[in-house]
Protein backbone atom coordinates (compact mmCIF):
# COMPACT_ATOMS: atom_id res chain seq x y z
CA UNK A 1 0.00 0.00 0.00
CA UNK A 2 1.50 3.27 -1.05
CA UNK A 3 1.60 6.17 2.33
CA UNK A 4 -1.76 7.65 0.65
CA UNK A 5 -3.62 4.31 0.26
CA UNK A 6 -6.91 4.76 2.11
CA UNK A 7 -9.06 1.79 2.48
CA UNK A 8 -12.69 1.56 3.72
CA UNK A 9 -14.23 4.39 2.90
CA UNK A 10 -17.73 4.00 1.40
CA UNK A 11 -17.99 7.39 -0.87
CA UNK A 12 -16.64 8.89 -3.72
CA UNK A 13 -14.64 11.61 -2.31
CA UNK A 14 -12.95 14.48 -3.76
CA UNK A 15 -11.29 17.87 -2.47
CA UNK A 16 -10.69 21.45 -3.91
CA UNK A 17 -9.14 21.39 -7.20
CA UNK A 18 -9.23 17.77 -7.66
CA UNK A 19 -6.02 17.13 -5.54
CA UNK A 20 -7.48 13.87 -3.72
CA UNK A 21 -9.33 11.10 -5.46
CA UNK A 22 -10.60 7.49 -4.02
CA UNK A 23 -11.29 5.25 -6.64
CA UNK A 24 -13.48 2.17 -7.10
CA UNK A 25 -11.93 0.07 -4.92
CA UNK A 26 -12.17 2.92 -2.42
CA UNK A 27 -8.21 3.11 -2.02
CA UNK A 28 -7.17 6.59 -2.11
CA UNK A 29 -4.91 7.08 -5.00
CA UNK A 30 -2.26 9.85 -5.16
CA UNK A 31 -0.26 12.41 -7.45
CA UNK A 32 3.04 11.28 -8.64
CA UNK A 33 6.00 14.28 -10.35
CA UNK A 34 8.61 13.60 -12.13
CA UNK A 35 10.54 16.45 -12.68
CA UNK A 36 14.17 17.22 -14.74
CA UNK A 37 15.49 20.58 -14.07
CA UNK A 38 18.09 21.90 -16.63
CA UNK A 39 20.03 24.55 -16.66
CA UNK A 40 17.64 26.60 -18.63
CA UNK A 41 14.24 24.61 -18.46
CA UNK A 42 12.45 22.79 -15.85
CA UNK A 43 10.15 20.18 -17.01
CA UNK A 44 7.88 18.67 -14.90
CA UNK A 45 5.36 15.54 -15.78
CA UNK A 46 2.81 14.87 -12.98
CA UNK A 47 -0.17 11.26 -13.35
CA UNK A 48 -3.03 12.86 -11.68
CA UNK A 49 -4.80 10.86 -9.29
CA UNK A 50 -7.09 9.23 -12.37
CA UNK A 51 -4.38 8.30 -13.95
CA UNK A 52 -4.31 11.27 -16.87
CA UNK A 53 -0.72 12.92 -17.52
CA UNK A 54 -0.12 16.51 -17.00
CA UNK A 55 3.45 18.56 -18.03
CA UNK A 56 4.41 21.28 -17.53
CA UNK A 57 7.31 23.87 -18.41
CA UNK A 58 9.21 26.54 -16.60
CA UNK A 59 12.62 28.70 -16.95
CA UNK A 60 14.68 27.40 -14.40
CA UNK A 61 16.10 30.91 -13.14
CA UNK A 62 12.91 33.61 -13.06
CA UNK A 63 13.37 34.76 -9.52
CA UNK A 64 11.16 37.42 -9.87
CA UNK A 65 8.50 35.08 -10.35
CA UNK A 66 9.07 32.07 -8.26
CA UNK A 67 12.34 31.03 -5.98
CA UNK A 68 12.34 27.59 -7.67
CA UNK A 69 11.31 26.24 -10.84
CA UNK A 70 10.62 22.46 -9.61
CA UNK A 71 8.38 23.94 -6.96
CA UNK A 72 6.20 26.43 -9.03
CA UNK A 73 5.97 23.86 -11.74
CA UNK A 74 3.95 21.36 -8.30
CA UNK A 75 2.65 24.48 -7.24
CA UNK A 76 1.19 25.19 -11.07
CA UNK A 77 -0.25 21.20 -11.75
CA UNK A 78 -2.10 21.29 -8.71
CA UNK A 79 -3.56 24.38 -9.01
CA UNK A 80 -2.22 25.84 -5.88
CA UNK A 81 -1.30 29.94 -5.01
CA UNK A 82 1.92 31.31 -4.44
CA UNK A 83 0.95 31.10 -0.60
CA UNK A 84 -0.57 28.08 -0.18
CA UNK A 85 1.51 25.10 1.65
CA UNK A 86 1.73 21.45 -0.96
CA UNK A 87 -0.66 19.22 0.58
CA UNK A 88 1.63 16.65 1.19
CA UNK A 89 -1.06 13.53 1.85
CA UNK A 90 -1.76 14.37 -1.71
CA UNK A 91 1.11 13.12 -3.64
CA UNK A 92 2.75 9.75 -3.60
CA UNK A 93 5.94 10.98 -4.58
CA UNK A 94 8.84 13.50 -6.90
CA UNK A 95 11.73 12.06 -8.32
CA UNK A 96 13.84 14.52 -9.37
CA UNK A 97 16.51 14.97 -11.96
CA UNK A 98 18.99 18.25 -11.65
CA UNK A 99 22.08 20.32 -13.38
CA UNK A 100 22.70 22.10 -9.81
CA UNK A 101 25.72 20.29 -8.59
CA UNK A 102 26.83 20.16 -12.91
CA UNK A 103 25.92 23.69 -13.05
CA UNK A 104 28.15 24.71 -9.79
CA UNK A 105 31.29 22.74 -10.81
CA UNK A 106 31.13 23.92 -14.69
CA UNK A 107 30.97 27.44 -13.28
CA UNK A 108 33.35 26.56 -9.93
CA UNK A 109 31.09 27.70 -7.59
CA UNK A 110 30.76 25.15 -5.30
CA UNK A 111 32.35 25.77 -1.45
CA UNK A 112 35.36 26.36 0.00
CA UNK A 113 37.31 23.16 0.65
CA UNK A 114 40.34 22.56 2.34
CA UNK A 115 41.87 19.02 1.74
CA UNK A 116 43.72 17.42 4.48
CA UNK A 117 46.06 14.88 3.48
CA UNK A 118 48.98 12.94 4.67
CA UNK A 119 51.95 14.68 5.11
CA UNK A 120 54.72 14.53 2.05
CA UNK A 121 51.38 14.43 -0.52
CA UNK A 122 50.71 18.15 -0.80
CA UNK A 123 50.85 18.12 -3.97
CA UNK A 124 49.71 14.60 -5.08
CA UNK A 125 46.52 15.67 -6.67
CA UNK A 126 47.65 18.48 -8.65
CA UNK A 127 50.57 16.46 -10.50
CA UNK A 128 47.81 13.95 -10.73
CA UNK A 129 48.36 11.19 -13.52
CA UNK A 130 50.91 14.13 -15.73
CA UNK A 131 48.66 13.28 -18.50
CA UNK A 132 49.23 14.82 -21.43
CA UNK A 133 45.80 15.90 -23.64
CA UNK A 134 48.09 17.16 -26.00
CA UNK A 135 51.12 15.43 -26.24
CA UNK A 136 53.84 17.84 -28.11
CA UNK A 137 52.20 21.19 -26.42
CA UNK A 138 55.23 22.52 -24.58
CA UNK A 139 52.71 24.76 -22.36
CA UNK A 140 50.50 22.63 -20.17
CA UNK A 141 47.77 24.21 -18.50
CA UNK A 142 46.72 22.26 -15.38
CA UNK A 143 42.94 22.27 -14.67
CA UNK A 144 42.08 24.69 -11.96
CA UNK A 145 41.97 22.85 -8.66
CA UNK A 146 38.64 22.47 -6.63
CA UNK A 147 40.09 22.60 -2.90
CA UNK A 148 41.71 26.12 -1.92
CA UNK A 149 43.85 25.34 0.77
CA UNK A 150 46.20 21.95 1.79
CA UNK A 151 46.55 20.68 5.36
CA UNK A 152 49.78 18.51 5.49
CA UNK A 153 48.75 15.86 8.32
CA UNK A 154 51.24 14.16 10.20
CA UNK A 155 50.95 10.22 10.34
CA UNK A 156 50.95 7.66 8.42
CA UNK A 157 49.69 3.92 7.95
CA UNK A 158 51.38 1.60 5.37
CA UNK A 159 49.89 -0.59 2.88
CA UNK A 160 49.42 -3.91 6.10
CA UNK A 161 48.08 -1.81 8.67
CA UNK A 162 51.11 -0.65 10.39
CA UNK A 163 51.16 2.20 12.16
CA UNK A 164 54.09 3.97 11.62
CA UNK A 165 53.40 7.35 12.14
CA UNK A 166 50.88 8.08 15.21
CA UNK A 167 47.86 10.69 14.37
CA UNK A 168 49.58 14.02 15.50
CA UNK A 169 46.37 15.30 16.78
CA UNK A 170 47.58 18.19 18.30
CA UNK A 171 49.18 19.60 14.99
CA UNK A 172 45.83 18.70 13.21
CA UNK A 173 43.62 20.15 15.12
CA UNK A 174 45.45 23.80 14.78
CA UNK A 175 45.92 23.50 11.46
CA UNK A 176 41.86 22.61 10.94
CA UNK A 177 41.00 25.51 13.21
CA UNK A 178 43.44 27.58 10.91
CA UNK A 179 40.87 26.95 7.97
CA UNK A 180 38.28 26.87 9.65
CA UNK A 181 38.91 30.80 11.13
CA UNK A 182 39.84 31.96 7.93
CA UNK A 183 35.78 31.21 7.16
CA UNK A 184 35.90 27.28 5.09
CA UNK A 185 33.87 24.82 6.20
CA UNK A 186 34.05 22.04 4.34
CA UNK A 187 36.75 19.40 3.94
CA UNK A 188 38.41 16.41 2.37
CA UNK A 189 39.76 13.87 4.18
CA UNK A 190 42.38 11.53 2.61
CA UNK A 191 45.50 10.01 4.21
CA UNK A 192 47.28 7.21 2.16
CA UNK A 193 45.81 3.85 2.74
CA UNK A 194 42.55 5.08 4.56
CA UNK A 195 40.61 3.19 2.24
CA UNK A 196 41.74 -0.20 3.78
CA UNK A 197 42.53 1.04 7.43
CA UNK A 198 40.55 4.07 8.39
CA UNK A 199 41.28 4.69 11.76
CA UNK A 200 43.52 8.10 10.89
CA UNK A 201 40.90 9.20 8.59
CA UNK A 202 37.89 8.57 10.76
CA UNK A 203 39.71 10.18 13.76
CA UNK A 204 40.54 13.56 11.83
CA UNK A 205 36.99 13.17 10.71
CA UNK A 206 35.56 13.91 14.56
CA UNK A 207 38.20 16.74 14.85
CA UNK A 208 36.93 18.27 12.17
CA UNK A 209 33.29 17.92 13.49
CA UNK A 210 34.37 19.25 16.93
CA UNK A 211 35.39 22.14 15.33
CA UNK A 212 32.64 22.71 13.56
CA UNK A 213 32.75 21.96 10.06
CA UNK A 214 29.82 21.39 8.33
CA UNK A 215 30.93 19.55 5.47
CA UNK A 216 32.89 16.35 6.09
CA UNK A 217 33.82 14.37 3.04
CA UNK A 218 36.20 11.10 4.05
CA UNK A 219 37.80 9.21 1.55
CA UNK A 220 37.21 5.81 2.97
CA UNK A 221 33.07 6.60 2.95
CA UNK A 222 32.91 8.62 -0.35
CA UNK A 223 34.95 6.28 -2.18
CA UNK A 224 36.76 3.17 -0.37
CA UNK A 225 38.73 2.35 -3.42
CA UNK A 226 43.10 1.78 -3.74
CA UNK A 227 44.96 4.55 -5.40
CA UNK A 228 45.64 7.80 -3.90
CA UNK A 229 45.05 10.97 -6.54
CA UNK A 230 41.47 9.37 -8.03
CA UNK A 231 40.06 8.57 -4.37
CA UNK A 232 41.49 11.77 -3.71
CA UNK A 233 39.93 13.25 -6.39
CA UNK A 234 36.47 11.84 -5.83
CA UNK A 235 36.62 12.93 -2.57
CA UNK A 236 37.44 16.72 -2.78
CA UNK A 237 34.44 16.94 -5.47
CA UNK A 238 32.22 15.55 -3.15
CA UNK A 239 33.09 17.96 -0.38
CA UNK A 240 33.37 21.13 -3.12
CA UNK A 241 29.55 20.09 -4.39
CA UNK A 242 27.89 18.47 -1.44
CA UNK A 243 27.01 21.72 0.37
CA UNK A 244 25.38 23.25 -2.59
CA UNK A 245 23.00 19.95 -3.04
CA UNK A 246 22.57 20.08 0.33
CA UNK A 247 21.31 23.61 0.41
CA UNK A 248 19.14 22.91 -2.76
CA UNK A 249 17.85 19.72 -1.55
CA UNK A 250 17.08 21.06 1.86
CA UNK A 251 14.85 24.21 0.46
CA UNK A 252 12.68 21.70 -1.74
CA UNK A 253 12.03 19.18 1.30
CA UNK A 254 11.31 22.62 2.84
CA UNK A 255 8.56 23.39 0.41
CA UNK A 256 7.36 19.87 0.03
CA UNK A 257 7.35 19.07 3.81
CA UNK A 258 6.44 15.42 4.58
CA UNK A 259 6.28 14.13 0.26
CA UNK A 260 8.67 11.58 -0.88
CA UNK A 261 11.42 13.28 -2.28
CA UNK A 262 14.01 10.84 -4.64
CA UNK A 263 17.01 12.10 -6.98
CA UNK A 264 18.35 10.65 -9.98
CA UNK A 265 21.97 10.08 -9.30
CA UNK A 266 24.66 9.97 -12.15
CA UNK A 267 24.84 6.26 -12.53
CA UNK A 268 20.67 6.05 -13.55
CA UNK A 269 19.12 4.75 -10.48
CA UNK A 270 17.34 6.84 -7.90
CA UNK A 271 18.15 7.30 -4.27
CA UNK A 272 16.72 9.42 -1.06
CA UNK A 273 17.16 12.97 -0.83
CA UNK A 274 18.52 12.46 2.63
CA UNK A 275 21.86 10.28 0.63
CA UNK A 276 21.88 12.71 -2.56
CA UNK A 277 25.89 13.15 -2.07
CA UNK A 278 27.72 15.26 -4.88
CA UNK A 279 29.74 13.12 -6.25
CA UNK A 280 26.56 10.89 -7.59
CA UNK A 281 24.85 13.66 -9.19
CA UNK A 282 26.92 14.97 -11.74
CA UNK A 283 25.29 13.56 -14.44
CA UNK A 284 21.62 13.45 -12.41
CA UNK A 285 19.53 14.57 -15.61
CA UNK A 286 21.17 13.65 -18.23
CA UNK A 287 21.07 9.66 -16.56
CA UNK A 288 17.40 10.31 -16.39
CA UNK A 289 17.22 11.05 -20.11
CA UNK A 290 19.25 7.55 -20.63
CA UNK A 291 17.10 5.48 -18.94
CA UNK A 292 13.39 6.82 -20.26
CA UNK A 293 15.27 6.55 -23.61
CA UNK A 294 15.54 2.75 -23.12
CA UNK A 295 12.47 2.50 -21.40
CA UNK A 296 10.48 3.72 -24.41
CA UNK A 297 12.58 2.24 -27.10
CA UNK A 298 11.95 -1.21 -25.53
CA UNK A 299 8.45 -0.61 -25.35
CA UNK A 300 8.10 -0.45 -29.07
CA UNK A 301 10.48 -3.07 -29.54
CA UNK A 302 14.36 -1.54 -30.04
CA UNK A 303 17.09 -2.90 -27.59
CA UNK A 304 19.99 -0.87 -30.07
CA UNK A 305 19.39 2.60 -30.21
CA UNK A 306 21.23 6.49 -29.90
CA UNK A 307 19.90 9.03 -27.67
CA UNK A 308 20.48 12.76 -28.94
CA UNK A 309 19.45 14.71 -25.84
CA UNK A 310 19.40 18.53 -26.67
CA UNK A 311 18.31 21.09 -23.89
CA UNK A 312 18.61 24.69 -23.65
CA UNK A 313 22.24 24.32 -22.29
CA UNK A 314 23.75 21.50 -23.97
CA UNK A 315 23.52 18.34 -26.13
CA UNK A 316 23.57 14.64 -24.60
CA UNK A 317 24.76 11.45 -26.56
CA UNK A 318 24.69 8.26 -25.49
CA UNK A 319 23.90 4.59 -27.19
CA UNK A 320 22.34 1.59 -26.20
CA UNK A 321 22.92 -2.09 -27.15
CA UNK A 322 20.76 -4.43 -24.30
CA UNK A 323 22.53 -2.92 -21.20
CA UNK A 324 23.84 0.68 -19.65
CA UNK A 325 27.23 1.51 -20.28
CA UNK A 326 28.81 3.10 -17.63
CA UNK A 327 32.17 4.47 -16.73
CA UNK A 328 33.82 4.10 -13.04
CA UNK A 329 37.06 6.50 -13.97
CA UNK A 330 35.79 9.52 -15.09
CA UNK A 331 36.59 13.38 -15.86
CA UNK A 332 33.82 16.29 -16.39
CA UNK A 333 34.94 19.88 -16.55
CA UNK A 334 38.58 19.05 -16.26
CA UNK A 335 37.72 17.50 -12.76
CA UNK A 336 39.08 13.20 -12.85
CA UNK A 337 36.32 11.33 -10.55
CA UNK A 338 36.26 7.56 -9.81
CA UNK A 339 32.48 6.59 -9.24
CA UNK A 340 29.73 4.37 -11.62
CA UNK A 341 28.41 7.25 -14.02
CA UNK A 342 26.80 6.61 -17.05
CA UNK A 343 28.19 7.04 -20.51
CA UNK A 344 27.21 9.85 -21.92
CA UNK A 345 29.22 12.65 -24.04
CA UNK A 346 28.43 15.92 -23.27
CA UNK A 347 28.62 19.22 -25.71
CA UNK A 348 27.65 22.90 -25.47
CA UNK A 349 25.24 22.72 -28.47
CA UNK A 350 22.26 23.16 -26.65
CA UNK A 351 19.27 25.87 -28.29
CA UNK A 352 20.25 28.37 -25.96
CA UNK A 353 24.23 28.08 -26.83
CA UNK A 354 23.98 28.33 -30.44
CA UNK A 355 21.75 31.68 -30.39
């Protein structure tokens, strides 16, 4: 039974504007939103109670009309005013798609991050893989780097287990309360080996909290995988993008209050808002265009298809040939990640970039 069934009631019911219905079987039946939010248009597809579709389409920045898109475009199916609170026993649930966390790191405006990482490794992430895009260029330009300030931490764990260096806690804990006075808040955690034996990074981690930081991104949770610079890596994005989806994800469940809130994350399935993390929703809409594309084409019959995806912003390829591809090593907007993302090649040739 889905948290609006109601059983045993003998009457047709209805409310104002049609929100509630109770069908024959006299289980109450609910609205259900699926919504993709772009970088230029929102587009929002709502079954109403009866089962009829309804869509609807909004700019995705028009503050003077509405603070967000994905709410006005709920707001507008159901018929509500600008005022009036979402009646939340109303609707099953929204499953959201969304460009915020793409949108922050294409334009680096995600948070302040300071990365603390085992002493002697400064600089590990910057010199990265020295790949070379270009290989006779004799002027490499390195991508700009997400965190803005490096904590050297003193300790160190080898490859077995070993302690060899205790946690220098003291040391630590004035260098975190350096960054965190000079006004960041969040940070990456990642000390060499902490994806096998995490007792350095998980220690660091309740410093950090102590102090007060209010983003903690640990290498060993965000991804427990060998090799320093792309655990790294995956790590730092999730702390630089994390707040931001936080925020964003926060003021919807504020508007929705008690509804069923579920984001697409970048590797096509759907999780709680409550364990939306950044690093899994770089590619949140565009996966949602992936899998409706197979959806459909399989409902007609086609298991081998292309999807051409082009929105205001940009244009999304992909293919299909009986199962997702997806990638686990990764790099969007000059940034390497190492999580499952789906495969999907990205231009600017959306209708909004070429007028």
């Amino acid at each position: 039974m889905s948290r609006c069934a109601r059983i045993g009631h003998s009457s047709e019911t209805g409310s104002t504007g049609g929100i509630d219905r109770v069908n024959k079987n006299n289980k109450q039946v609910c609205w259900q939103f699926w919504i993709d939010r772009g970088g230029t248009f929102t587009d929002v597809v709502a079954r109403r109670p009866d089962g009829a579709l309804v869509t609807a389409k909004l700019l995705s920045e028009n503050t003077e009309r509405y603070p967000d898109a994905a709410i006005q475009g709920i707001r507008g199916v159901l018929g509500l005013g600008r005022d009036e609170p979402v009646p939340a026993p109303s609707i099953e649930a929204v499953k959201m798609g969304t460009t915020v966390a793409t949108n922050a790191l294409l334009e680096r405006k995600g948070d302040r991050v300071l990365l603390a990482i085992t002493r002697g490794f400064a600089d590990a992430l910057r010199i990265g893989y020295q790949n070379r895009p270009h290989l006779f260029a004799r002027h490499i330009i390195l991508p700009e780097l997400l965190y803005e300030r490096v904590c050297e931490i003193d300790e160190r764990i080898d490859a077995h287990g070993e302690t060899l260096r205790p946690l220098q806690e003291a040391t630590a804990r004035d260098a975190l309360v350096q960054a965190y006075a000079s006004g960041i808040r969040a940070i990456a955690i990642v000390l060499m080996h902490g994806y096998r034996h995490p007792a350095h990074e998980a220690r660091l981690a309740e410093i950090a909290a102590e102090i007060g930081f209010t983003q903690i991104s640990v290498s060993h949770r965000v991804s427990p995988l060998m090799k320093l610079v792309s655990r790294g890596d995956t790590t730092v994005v999730d702390a630089y993008l994390s707040p931001i989806l936080r925020r964003y994800v926060d003021a919807v469940t504020g508007a929705l209050g008690d509804v069923r809130l579920m984001f697409m994350q970048s590797n096509g399935g759907l999780t709680d808002a409550r364990l939306f993390q950044g690093k899994d929703s770089i590619l949140s809409g565009p996966a949602g265009g992936v899998v409706g594309m197979v959806r459909t084409a399989e409902g007609v019959g086609f298991n081998r298809v292309i999807g051409f995806d082009m929105g205001g912003t940009s244009t999304d390829v992909s293919h299909y040939a009986g199962a997702y591809e997806r990638a686990f090593d990764t790099q969007v907007a000059g940034v390497r990640m190492r999580a499952p993302i789906m495969r999907i090649h990205t231009v600017a040739a959306g209708g909004g970039s070429i007028l």
